[in-house]
C-alpha atoms as a PDB file:
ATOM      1  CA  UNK A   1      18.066-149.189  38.896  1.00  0.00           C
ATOM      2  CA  UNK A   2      22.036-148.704  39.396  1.00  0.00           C
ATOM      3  CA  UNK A   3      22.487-148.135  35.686  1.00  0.00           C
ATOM      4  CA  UNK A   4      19.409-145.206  35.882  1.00  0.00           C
ATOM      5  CA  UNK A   5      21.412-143.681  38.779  1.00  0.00           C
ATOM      6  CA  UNK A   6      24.920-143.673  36.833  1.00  0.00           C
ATOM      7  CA  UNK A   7      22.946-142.368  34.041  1.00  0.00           C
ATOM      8  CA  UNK A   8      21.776-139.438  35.903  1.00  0.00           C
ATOM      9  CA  UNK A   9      25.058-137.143  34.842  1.00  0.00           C
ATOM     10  CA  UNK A  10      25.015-133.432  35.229  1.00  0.00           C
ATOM     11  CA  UNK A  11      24.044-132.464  31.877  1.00  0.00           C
ATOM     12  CA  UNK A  12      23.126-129.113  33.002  1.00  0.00           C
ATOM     13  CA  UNK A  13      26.860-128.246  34.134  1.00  0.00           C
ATOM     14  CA  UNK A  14      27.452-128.328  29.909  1.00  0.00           C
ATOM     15  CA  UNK A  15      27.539-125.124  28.876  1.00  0.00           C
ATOM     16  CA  UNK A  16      28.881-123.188  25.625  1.00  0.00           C
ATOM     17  CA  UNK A  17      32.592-123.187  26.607  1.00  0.00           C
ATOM     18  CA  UNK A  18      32.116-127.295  26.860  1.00  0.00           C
ATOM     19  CA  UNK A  19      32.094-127.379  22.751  1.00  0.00           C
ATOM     20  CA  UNK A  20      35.451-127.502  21.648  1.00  0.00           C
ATOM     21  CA  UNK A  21      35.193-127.853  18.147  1.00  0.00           C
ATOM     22  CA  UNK A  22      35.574-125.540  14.915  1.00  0.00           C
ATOM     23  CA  UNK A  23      32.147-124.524  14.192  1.00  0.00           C
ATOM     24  CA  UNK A  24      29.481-123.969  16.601  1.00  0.00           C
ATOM     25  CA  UNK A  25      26.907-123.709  13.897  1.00  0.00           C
ATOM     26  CA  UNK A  26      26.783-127.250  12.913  1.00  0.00           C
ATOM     27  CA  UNK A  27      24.662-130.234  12.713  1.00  0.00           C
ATOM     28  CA  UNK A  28      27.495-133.154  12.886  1.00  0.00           C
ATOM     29  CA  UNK A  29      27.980-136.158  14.176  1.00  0.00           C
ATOM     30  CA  UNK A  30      29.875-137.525  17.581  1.00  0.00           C
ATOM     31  CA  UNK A  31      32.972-138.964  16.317  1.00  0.00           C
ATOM     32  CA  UNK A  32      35.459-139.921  18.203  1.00  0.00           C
ATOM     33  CA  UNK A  33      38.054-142.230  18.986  1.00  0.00           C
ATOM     34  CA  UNK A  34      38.219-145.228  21.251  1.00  0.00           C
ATOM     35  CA  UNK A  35      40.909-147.545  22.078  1.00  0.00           C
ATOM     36  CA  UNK A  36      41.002-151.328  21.433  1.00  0.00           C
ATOM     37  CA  UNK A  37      44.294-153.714  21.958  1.00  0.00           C
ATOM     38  CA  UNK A  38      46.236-150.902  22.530  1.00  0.00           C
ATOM     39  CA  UNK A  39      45.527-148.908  19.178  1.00  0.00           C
ATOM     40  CA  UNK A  40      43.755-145.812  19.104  1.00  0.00           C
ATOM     41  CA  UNK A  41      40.846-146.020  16.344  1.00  0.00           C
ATOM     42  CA  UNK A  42      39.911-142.562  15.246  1.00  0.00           C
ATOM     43  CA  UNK A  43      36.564-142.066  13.461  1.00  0.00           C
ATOM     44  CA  UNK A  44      34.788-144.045  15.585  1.00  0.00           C
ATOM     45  CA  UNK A  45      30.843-143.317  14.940  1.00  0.00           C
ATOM     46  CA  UNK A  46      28.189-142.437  17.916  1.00  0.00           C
ATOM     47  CA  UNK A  47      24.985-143.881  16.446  1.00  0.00           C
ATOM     48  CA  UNK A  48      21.988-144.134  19.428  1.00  0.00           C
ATOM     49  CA  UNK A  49      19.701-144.765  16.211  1.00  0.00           C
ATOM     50  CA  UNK A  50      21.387-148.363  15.889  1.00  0.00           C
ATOM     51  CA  UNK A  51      20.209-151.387  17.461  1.00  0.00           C
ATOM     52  CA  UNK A  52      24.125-152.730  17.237  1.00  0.00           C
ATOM     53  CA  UNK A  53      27.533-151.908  17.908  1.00  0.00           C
ATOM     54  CA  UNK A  54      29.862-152.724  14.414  1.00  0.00           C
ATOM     55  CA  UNK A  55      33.428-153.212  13.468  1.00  0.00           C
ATOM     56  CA  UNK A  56      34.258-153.129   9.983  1.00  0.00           C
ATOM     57  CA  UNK A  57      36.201-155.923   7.937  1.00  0.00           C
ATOM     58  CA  UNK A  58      38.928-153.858   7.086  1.00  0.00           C
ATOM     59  CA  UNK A  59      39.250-152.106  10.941  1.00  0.00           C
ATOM     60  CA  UNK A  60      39.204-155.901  11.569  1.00  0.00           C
ATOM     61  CA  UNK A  61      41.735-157.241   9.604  1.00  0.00           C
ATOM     62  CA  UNK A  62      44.435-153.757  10.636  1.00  0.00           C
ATOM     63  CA  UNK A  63      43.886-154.709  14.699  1.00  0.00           C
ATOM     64  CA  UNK A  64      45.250-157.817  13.692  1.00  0.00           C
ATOM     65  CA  UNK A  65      42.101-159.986  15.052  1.00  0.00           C
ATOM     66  CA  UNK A  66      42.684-163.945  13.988  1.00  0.00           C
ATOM     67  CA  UNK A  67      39.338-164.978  12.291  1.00  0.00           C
ATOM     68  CA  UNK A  68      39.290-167.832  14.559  1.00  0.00           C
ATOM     69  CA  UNK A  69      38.067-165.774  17.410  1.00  0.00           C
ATOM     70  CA  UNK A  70      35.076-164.602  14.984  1.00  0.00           C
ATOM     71  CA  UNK A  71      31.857-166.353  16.473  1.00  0.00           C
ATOM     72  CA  UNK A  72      29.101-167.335  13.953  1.00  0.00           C
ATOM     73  CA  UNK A  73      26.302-164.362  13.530  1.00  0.00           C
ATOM     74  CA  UNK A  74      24.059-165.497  10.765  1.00  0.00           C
ATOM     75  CA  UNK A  75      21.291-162.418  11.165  1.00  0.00           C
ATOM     76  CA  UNK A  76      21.692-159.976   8.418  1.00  0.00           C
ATOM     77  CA  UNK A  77      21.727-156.124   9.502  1.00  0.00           C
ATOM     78  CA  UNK A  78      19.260-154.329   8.498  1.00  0.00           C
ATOM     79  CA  UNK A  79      19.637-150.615   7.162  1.00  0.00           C
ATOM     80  CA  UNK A  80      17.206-147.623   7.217  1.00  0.00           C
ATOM     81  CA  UNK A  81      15.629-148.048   4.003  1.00  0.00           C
ATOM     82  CA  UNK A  82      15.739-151.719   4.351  1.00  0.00           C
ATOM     83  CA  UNK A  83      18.598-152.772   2.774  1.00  0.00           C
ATOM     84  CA  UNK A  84      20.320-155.968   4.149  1.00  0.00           C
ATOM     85  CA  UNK A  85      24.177-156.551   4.875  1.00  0.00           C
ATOM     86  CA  UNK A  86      25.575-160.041   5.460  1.00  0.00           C
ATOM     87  CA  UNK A  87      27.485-160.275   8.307  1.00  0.00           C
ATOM     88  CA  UNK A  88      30.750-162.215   9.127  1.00  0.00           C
ATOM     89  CA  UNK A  89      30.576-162.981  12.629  1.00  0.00           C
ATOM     90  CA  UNK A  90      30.739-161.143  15.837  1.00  0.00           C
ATOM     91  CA  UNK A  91      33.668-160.954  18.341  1.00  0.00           C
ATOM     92  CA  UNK A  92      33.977-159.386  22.017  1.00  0.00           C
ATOM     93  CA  UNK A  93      36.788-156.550  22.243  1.00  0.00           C
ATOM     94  CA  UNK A  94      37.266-154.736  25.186  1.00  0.00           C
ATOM     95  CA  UNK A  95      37.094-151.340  24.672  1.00  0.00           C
ATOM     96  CA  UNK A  96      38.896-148.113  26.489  1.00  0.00           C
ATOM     97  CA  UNK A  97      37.162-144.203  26.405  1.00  0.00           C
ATOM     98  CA  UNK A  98      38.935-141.498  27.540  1.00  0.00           C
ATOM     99  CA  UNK A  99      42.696-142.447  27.039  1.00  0.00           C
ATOM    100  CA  UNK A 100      44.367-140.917  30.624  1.00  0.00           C
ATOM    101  CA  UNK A 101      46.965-143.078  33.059  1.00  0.00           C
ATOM    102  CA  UNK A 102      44.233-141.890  35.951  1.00  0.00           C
ATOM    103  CA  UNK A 103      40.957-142.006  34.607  1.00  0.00           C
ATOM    104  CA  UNK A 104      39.327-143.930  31.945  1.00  0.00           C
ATOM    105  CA  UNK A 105      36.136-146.148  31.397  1.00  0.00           C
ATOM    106  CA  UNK A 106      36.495-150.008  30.122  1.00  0.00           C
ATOM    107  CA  UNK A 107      33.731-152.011  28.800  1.00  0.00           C
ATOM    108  CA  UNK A 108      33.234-155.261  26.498  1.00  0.00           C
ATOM    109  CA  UNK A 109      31.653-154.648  23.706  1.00  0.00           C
ATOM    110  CA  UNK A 110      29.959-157.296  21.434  1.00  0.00           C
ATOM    111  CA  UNK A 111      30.754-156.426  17.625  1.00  0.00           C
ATOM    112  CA  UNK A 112      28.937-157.556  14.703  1.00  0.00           C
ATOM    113  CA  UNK A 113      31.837-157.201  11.799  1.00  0.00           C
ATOM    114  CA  UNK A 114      30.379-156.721   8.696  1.00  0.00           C
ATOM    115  CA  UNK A 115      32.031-155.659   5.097  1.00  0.00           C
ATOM    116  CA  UNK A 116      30.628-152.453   3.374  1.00  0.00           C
ATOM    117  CA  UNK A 117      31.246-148.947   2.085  1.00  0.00           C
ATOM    118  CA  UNK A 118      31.293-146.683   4.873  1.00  0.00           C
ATOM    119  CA  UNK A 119      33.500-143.571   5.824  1.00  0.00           C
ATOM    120  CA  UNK A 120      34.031-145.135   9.364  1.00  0.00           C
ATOM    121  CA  UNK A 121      36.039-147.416  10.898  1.00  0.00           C
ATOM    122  CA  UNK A 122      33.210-148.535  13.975  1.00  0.00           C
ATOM    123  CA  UNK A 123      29.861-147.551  14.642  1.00  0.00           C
ATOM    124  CA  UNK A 124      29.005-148.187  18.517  1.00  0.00           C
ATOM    125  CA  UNK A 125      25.282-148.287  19.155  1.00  0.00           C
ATOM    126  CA  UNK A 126      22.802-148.271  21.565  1.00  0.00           C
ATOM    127  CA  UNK A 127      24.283-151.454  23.090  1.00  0.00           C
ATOM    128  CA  UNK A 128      27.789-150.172  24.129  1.00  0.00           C
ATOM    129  CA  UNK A 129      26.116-146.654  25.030  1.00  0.00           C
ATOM    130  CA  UNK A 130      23.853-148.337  27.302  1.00  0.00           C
ATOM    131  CA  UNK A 131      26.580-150.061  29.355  1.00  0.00           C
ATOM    132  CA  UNK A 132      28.885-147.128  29.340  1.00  0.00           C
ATOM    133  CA  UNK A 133      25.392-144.951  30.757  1.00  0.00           C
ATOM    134  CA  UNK A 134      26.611-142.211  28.918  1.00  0.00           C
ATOM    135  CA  UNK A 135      24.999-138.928  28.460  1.00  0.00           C
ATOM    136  CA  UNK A 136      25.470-137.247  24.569  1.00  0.00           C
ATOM    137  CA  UNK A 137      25.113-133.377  23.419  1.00  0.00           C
ATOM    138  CA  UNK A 138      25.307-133.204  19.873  1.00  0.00           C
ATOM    139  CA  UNK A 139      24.536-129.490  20.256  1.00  0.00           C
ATOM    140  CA  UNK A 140      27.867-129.404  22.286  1.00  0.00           C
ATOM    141  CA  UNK A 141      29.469-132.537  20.008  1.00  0.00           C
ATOM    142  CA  UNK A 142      30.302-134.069  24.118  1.00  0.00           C
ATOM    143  CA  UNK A 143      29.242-137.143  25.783  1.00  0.00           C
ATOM    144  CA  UNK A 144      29.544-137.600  29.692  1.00  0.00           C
ATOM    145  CA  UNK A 145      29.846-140.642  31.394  1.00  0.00           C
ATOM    146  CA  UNK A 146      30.853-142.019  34.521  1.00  0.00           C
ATOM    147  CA  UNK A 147      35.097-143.386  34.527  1.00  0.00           C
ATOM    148  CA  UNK A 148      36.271-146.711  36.307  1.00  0.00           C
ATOM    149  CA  UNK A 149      36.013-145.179  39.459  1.00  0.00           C
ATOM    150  CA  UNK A 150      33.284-143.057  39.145  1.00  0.00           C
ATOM    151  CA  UNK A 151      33.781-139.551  38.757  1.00  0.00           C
ATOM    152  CA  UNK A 152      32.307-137.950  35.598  1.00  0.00           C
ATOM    153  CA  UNK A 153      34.439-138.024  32.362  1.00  0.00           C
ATOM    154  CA  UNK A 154      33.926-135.776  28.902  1.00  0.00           C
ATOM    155  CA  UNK A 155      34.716-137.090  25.547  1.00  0.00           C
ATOM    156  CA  UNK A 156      34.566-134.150  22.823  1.00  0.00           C
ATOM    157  CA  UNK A 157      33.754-135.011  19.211  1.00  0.00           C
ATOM    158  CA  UNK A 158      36.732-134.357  16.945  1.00  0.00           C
ATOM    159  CA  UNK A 159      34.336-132.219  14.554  1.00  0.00           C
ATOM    160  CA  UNK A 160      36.979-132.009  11.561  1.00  0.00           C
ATOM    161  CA  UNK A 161      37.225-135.832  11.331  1.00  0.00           C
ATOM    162  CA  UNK A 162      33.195-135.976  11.197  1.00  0.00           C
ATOM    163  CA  UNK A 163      33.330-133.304   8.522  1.00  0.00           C
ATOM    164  CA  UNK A 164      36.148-135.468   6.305  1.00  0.00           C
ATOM    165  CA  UNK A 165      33.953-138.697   7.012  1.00  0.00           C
ATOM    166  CA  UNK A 166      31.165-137.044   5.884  1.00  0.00           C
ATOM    167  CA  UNK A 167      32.993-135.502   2.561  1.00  0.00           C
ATOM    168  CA  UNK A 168      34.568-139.100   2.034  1.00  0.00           C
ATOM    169  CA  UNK A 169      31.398-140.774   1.894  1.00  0.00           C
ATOM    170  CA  UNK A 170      29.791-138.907  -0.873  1.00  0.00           C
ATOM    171  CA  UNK A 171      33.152-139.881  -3.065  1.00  0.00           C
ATOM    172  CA  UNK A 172      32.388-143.873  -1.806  1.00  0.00           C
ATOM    173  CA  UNK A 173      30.983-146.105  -4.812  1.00  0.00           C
ATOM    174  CA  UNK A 174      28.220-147.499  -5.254  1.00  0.00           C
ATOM    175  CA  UNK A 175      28.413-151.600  -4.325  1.00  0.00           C
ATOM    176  CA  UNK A 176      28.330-152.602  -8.168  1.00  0.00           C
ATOM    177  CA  UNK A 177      31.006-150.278  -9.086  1.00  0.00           C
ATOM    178  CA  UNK A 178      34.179-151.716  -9.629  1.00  0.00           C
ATOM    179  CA  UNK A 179      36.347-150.008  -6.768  1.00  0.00           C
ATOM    180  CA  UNK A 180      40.023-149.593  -7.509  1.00  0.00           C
ATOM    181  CA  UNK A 181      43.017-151.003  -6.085  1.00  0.00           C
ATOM    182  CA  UNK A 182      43.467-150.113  -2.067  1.00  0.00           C
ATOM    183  CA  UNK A 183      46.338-148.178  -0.182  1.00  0.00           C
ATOM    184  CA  UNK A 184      46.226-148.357   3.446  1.00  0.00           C
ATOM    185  CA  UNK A 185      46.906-144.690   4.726  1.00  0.00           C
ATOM    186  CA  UNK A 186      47.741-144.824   8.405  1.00  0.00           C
ATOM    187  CA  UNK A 187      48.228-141.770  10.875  1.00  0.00           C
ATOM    188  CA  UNK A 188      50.416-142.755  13.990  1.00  0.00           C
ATOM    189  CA  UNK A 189      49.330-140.858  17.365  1.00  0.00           C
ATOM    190  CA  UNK A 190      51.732-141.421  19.900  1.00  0.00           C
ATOM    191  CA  UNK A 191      50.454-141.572  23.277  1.00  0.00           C
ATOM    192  CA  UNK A 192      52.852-143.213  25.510  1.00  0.00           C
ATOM    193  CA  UNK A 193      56.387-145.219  24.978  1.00  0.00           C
ATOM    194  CA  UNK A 194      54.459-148.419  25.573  1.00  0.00           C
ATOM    195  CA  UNK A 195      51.436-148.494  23.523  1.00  0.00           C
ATOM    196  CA  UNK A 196      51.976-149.712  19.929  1.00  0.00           C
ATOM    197  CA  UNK A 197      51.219-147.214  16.861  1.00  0.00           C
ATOM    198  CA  UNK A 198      47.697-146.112  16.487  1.00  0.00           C
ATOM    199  CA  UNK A 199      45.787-146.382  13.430  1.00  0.00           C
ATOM    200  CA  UNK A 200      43.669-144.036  11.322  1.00  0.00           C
ATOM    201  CA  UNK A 201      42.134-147.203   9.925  1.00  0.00           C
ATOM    202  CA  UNK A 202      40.146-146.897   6.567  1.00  0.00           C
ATOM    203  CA  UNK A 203      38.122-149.550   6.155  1.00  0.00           C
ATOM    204  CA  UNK A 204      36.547-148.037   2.815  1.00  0.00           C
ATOM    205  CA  UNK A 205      39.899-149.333   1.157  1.00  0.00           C
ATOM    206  CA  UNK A 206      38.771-152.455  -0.080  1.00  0.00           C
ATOM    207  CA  UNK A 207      40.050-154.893  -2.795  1.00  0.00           C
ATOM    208  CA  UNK A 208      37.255-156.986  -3.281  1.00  0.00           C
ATOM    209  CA  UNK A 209      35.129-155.892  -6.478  1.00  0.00           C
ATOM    210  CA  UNK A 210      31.424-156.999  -6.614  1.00  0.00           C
ATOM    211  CA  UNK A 211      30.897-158.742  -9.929  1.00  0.00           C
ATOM    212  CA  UNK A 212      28.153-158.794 -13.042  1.00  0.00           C
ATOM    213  CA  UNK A 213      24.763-160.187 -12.618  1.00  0.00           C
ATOM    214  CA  UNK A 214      25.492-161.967 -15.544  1.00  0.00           C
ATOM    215  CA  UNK A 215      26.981-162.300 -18.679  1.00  0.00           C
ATOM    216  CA  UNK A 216      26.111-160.613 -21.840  1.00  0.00           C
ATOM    217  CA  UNK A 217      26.466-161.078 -25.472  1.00  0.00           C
ATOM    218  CA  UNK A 218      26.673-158.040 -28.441  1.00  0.00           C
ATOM    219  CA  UNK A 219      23.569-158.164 -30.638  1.00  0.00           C
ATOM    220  CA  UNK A 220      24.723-156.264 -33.900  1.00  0.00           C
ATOM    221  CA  UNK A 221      21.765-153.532 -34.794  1.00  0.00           C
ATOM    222  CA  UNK A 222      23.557-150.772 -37.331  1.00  0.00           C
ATOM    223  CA  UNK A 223      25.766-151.324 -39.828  1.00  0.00           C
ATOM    224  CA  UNK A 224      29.131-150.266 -38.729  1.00  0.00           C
ATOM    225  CA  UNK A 225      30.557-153.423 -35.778  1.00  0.00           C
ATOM    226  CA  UNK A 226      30.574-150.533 -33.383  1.00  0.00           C
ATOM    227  CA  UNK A 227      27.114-150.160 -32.862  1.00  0.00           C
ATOM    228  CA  UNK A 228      26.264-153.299 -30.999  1.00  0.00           C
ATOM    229  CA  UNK A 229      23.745-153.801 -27.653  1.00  0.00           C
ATOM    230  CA  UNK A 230      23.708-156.450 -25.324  1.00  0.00           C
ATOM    231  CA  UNK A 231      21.220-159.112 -23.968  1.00  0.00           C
ATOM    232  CA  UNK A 232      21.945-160.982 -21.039  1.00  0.00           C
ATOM    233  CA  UNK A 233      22.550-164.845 -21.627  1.00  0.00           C
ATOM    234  CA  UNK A 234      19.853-165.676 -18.751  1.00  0.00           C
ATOM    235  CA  UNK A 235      17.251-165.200 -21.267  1.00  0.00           C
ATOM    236  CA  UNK A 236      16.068-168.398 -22.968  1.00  0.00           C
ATOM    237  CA  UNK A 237      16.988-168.854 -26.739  1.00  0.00           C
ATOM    238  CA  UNK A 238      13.448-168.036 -27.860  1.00  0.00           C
ATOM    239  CA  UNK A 239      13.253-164.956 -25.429  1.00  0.00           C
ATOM    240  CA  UNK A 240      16.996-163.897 -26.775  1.00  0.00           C
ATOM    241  CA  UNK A 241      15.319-164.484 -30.319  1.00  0.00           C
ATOM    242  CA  UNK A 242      12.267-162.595 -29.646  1.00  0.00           C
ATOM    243  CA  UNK A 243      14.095-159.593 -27.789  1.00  0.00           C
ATOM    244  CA  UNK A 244      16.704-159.071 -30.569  1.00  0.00           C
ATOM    245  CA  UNK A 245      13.768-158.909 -33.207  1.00  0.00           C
ATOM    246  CA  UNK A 246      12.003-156.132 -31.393  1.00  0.00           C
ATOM    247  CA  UNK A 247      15.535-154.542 -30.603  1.00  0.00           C
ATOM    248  CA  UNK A 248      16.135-154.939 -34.759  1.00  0.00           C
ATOM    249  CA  UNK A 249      12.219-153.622 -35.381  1.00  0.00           C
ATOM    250  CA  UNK A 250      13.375-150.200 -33.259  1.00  0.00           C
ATOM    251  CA  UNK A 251      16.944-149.788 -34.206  1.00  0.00           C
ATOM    252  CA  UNK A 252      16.336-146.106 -35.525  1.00  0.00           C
ATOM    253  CA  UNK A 253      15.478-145.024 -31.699  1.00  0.00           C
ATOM    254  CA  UNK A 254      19.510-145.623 -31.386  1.00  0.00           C
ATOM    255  CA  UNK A 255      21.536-142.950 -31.338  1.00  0.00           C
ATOM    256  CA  UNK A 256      24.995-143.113 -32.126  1.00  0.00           C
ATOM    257  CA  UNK A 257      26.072-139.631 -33.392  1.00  0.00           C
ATOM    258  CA  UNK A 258      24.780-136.226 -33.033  1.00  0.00           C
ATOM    259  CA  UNK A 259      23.876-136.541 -36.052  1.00  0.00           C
ATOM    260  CA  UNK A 260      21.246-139.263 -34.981  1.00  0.00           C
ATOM    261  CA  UNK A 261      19.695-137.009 -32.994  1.00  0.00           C
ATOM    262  CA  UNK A 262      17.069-134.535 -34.944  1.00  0.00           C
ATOM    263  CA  UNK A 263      15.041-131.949 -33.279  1.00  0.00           C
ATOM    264  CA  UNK A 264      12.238-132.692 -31.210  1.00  0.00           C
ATOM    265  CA  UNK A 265       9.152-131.851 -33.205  1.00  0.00           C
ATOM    266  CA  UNK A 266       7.359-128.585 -31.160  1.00  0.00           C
ATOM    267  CA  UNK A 267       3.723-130.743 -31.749  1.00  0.00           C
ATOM    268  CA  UNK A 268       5.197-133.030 -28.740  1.00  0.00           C
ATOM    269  CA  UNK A 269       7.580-130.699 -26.859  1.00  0.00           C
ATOM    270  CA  UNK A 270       8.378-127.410 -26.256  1.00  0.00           C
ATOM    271  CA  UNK A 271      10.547-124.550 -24.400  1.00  0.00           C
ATOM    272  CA  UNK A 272       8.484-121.192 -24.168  1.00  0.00           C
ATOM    273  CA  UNK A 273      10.808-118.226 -22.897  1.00  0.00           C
ATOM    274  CA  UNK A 274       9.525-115.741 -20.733  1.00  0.00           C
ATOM    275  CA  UNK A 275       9.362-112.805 -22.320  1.00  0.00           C
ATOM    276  CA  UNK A 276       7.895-109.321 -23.090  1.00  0.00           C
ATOM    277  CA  UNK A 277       7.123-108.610 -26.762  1.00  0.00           C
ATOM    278  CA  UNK A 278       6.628-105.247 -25.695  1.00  0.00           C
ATOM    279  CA  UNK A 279      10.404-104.700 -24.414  1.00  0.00           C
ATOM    280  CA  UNK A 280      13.022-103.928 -26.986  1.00  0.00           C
ATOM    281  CA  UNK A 281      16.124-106.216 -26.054  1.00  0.00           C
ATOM    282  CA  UNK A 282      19.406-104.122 -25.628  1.00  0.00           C
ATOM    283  CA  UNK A 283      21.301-106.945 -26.961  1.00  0.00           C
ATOM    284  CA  UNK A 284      18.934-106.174 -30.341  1.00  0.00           C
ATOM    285  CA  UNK A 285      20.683-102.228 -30.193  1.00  0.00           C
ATOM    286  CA  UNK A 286      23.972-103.309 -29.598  1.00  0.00           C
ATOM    287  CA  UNK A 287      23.799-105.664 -32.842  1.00  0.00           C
ATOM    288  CA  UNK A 288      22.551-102.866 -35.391  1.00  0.00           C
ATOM    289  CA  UNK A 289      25.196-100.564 -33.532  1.00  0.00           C
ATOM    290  CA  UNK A 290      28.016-103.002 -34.720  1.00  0.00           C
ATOM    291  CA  UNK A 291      26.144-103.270 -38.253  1.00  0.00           C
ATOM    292  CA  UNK A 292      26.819 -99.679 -38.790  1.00  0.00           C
ATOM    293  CA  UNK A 293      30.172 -98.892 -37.603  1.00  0.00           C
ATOM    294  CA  UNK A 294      31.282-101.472 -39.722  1.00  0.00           C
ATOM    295  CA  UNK A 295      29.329-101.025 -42.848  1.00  0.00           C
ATOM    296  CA  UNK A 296      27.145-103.821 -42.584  1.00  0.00           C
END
C-alpha cells in the first residue's frame, strides 16, 4: 500500500502554466533526460505502454559499461506488431531524475540492452515508472513524483528534442539497408565542475550492416550483358533450371528502356477525365487566338 500512497501526487495542482514547452497544441512524447554514472543522457523515452525498461547498444558502449557486467537475458523483446529483437543482456544502473544538489530521486533500474534502429538513446517503462510512483501529463508534457526525501518533484518534457527524435526516425533505415559509416555527435551540458561531460548519445549511429539472405547469380535473358536477373543459389540445380526456363519463356515482360514499354491497350485499362462536352475549354480559345495573330 506505501507505493499507492506515494503515488497519490497532486495532479490537480497541474495547471496550464505547468507546460513549459513550445507548442501547446501537440500530441508528443515525454522525453527527457536522466542521469546515469554521472552523464546526463538526453532523449531519454517515457513509454508506460512497455513491459521493460531498455538501454541501447550504442548508449551502452558511450557510458563506458564493461560487457562483463552484462548478465545473460536470453528472452527476445517483443514489439507491437510482433516483431522480435534479440537481446544482449541486461545490467542494473542506478539512475538519477531531477538533477539538483538538494533534491533529486535515485532508483535502480534493471535494463534489457538491446541493438536496433531507434531515435532514442533509453526507453524506461512501466518497470522504472512503477518504482519511481510517478504521476505523467502528456497533455502538460510533466511527470510528478515524489524526491529522496519526499516532497513532490516536476520533470518537464524537453518538447523540441521529442520533435527531432521523432523527425530522425522517419530518416532511420530499414534493418536490411546497408547503413553508412557512423560519427558520434556529442553535445556537452555542463552542470557542475565535478561531473564528467554529458552526452547527447545517438545510438542510431551504428557500424554494423545486416547482410544478404543469400547469394545470387546473373541469369542472362536479352541480348545485350546488361540485361541480366538473378536467382538465388538456395534453389536446387533443377529448381535454378526450371526457374530460368520460365524466366527465358517471359523475357518480353522485361523492360529495359522506355522504349520497352508500349501503351497499355484501353480493352484492359483506362483513364476517363471528368469532363463536360458541353463546356468550351478556354485553353481551346486561347490556341485559335495564337493561330491568328500569327498567321497560322
Amino acid at each position: 500500500m506505501d507505493r499507492f500512497n506515494k503515488a497519490t501526487l497532486e495532479i490537480r495542482d497541474l495547471n496550464p502554466a505547468d507546460f513549459q514547452g513550445i507548442d501547446s497544441i501537440q500530441d508528443d512524447p515525454m522525453v527527457i533526460s536522466v542521469e546515469i554514472r554521472n552523464c546526463i543522457v538526453k532523449k531519454t523515452l517515457i513509454d508506460q505502454g512497455s513491459s521493460a525498461d531498455i538501454l541501447y547498444w550504442n548508449t551502452f558502449k558511450q557510458l563506458d559499461n564493461p560487457e562483463e557486467e552484462l548478465t545473460p537475458y536470453n528472452e527476445p523483446l517483443v514489439g507491437f506488431a510482433g516483431e522480435r529483437v534479440n537481446t544482449r543482456g541486461s545490467i542494473k544502473l542506478s539512475t538519477q531524475f531531477f538533477f539538483d544538489e538538494k533534491e533529486h530521486r535515485d532508483i535502480q533500474v534493471k535494463y534489457i540492452v538491446v541493438q536496433a534502429n531507434t531515435s532514442y538513446n533509453i526507453l524506461l517503462g512501466r518497470p522504472s515508472l512503477n518504482i519511481l510512483g510517478d504521476i505523467v501529463s502528456t497533455p502538460h508534457l510533466a511527470m510528478k513524483f515524489h524526491s529522496d526525501r519526499g516532497s513532490i518533484l516536476t520533470i518537464h518534457a524537453d518538447q523540441k528534442a521529442a520533435r527531432e527524435c521523432y523527425f530522425a526516425s522517419l530518416r532511420l533505415p530499414p534493418v536490411e539497408e546497408k547503413q553508412k559509416k557512423s560519427k558520434h555527435v556529442h553535445a556537452i551540458i555542463p552542470q557542475s565542475t565535478e561531473m564528467t561531460p554529458a552526452w547527447d548519445l545517438d545510438p542510431r549511429l551504428n557500424d554494423e550492416q545486416a547482410e544478404p539472405i543469400e547469394e545470387k547469380v546473373p541469369l542472362q535473358i536479352g541480348s545485350q550483358s546488361s540485361q541480366v536477373t538473378y536467382i538465388g543459389i538456395g534453389l536446387s540445380k533443377d529448381e535454378r533450371d526450371a526457374l530460368s526456363q520460365v524466366i527465358i519463356l517471359n523475357k518480353d515482360l522485361f523492360a529495359w528502356t522506355p522504349s520497352d514499354m508500349p501503351g497499355i491497350d484501353p480493352k484492359f485499362m483506362c483513364h476517363r477525365l471528368s469532363m463536360f462536352s458541353s463546356q468550351t475549354g478556354s485553353s481551346a480559345k486561347k490556341e485559335d487566338g495564337y493561330r491568328e495573330e500569327n498567321g497560322c
